[in-house]
C-alpha atoms as a PDB file:
ATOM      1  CA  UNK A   1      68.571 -58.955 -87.761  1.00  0.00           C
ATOM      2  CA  UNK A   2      71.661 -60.417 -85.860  1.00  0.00           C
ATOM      3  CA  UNK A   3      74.188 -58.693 -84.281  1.00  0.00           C
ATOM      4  CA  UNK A   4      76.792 -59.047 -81.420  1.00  0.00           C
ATOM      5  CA  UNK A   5      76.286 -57.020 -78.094  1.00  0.00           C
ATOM      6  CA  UNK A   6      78.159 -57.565 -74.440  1.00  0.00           C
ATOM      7  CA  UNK A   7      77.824 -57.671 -70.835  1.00  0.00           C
ATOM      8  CA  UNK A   8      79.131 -55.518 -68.906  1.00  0.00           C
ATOM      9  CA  UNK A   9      80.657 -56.626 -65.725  1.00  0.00           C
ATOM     10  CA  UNK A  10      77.483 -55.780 -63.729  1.00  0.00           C
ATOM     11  CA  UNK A  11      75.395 -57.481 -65.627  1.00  0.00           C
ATOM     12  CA  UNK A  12      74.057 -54.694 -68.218  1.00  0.00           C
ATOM     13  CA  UNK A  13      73.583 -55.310 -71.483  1.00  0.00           C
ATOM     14  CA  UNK A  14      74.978 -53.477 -74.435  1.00  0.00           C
ATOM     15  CA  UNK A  15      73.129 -53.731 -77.923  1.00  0.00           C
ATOM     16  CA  UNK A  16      75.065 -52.262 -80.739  1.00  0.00           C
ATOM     17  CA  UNK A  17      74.064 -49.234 -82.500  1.00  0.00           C
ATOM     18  CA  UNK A  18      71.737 -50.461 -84.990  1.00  0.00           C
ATOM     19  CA  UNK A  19      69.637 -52.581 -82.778  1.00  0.00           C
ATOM     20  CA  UNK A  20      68.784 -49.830 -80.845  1.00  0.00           C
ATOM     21  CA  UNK A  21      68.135 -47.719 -83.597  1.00  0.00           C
ATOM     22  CA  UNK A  22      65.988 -50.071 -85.174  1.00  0.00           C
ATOM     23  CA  UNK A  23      64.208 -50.429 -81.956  1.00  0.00           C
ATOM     24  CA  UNK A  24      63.926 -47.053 -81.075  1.00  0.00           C
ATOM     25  CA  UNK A  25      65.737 -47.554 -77.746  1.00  0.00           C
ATOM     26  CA  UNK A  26      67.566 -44.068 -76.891  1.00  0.00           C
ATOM     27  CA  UNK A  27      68.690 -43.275 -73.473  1.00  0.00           C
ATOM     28  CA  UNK A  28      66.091 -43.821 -70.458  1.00  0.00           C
ATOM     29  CA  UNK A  29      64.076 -45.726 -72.673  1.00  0.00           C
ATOM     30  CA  UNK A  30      62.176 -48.114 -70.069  1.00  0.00           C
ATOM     31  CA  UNK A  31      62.279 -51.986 -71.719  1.00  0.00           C
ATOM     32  CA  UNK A  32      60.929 -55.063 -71.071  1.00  0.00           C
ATOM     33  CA  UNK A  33      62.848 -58.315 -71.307  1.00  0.00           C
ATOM     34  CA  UNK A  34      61.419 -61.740 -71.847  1.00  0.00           C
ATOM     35  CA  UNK A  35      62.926 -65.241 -72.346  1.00  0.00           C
ATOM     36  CA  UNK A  36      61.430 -67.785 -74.515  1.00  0.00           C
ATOM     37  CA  UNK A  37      62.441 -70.998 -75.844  1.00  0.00           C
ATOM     38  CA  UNK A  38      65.662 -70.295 -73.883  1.00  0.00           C
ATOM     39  CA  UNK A  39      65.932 -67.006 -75.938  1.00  0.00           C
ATOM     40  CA  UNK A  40      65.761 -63.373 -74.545  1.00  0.00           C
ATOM     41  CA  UNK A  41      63.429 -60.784 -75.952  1.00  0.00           C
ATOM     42  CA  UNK A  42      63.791 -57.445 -75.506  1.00  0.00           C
ATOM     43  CA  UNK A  43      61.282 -54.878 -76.331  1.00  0.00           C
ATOM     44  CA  UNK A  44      60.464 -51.443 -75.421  1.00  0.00           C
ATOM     45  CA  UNK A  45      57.804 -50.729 -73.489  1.00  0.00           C
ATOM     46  CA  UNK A  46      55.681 -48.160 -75.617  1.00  0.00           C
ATOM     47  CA  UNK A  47      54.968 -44.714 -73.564  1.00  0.00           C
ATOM     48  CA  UNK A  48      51.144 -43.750 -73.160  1.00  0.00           C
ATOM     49  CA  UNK A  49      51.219 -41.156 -75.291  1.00  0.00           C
ATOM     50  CA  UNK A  50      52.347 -43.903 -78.265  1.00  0.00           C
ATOM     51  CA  UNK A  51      49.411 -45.885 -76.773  1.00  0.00           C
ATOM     52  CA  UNK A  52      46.805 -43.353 -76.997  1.00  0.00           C
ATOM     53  CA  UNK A  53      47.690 -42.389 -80.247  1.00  0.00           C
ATOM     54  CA  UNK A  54      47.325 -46.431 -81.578  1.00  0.00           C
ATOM     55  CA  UNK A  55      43.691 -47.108 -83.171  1.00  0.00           C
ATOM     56  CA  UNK A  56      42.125 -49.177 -80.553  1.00  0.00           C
ATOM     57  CA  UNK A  57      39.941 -51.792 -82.524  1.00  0.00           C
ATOM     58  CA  UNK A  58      37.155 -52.921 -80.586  1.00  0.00           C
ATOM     59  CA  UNK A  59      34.209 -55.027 -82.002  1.00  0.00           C
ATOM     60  CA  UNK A  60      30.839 -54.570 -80.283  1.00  0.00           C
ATOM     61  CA  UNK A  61      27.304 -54.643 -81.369  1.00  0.00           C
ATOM     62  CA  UNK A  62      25.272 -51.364 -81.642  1.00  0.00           C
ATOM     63  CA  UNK A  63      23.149 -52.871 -79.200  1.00  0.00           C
ATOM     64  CA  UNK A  64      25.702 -53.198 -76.291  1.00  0.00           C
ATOM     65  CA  UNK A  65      27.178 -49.991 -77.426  1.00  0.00           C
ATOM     66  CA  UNK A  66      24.008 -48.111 -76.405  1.00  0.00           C
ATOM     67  CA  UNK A  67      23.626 -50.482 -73.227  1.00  0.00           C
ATOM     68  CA  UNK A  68      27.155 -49.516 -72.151  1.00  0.00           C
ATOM     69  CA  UNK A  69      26.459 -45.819 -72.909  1.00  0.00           C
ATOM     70  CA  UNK A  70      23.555 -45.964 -70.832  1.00  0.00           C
ATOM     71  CA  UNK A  71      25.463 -47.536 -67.928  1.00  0.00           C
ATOM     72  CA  UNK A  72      27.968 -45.113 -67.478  1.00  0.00           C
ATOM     73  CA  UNK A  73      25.532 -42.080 -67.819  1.00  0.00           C
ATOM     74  CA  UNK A  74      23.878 -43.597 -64.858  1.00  0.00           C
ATOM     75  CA  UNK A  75      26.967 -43.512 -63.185  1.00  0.00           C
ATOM     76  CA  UNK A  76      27.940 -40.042 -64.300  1.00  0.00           C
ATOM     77  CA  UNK A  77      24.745 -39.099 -62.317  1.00  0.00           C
ATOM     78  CA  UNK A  78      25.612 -40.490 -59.114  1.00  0.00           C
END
């Protein structure tokens, strides 16, 4: 998607409409910008609650599941 924005005379930016639609970028909405290739990126930086509720996929053995399980019940105990 391409689409022309401005800068305002202190240096904000001003996407148009759709971007931040598309992005989900309403008011207060905390972003992050990065430049690569001589290109800037901006993305929003997702809240925890929109963390938490991603799937976390983690691949680990049974066996070092039950090792780490043991390890932190000996540190629930201290």
């Amino acid at each position: 998607m391409y689409a022309e924005g401005k800068v305002g005379s202190k240096g904000e930016l001003f996407p148009p409409k759709k971007i931040r639609e598309r992005l989900g970028l309403n008011p207060h909405t905390r972003v992050i910008y990065k430049v690569e290739d001589g290109r800037l990126i901006v993305e929003p930086i997702p809240s925890l609650e929109d963390v938490l509720r991603e799937k976390a996929e983690v691949e680990i053995t049974l066996e070092d599941f039950h090792k780490f399980r043991k390890e932190l019940s000996k540190r629930a105990e201290l």
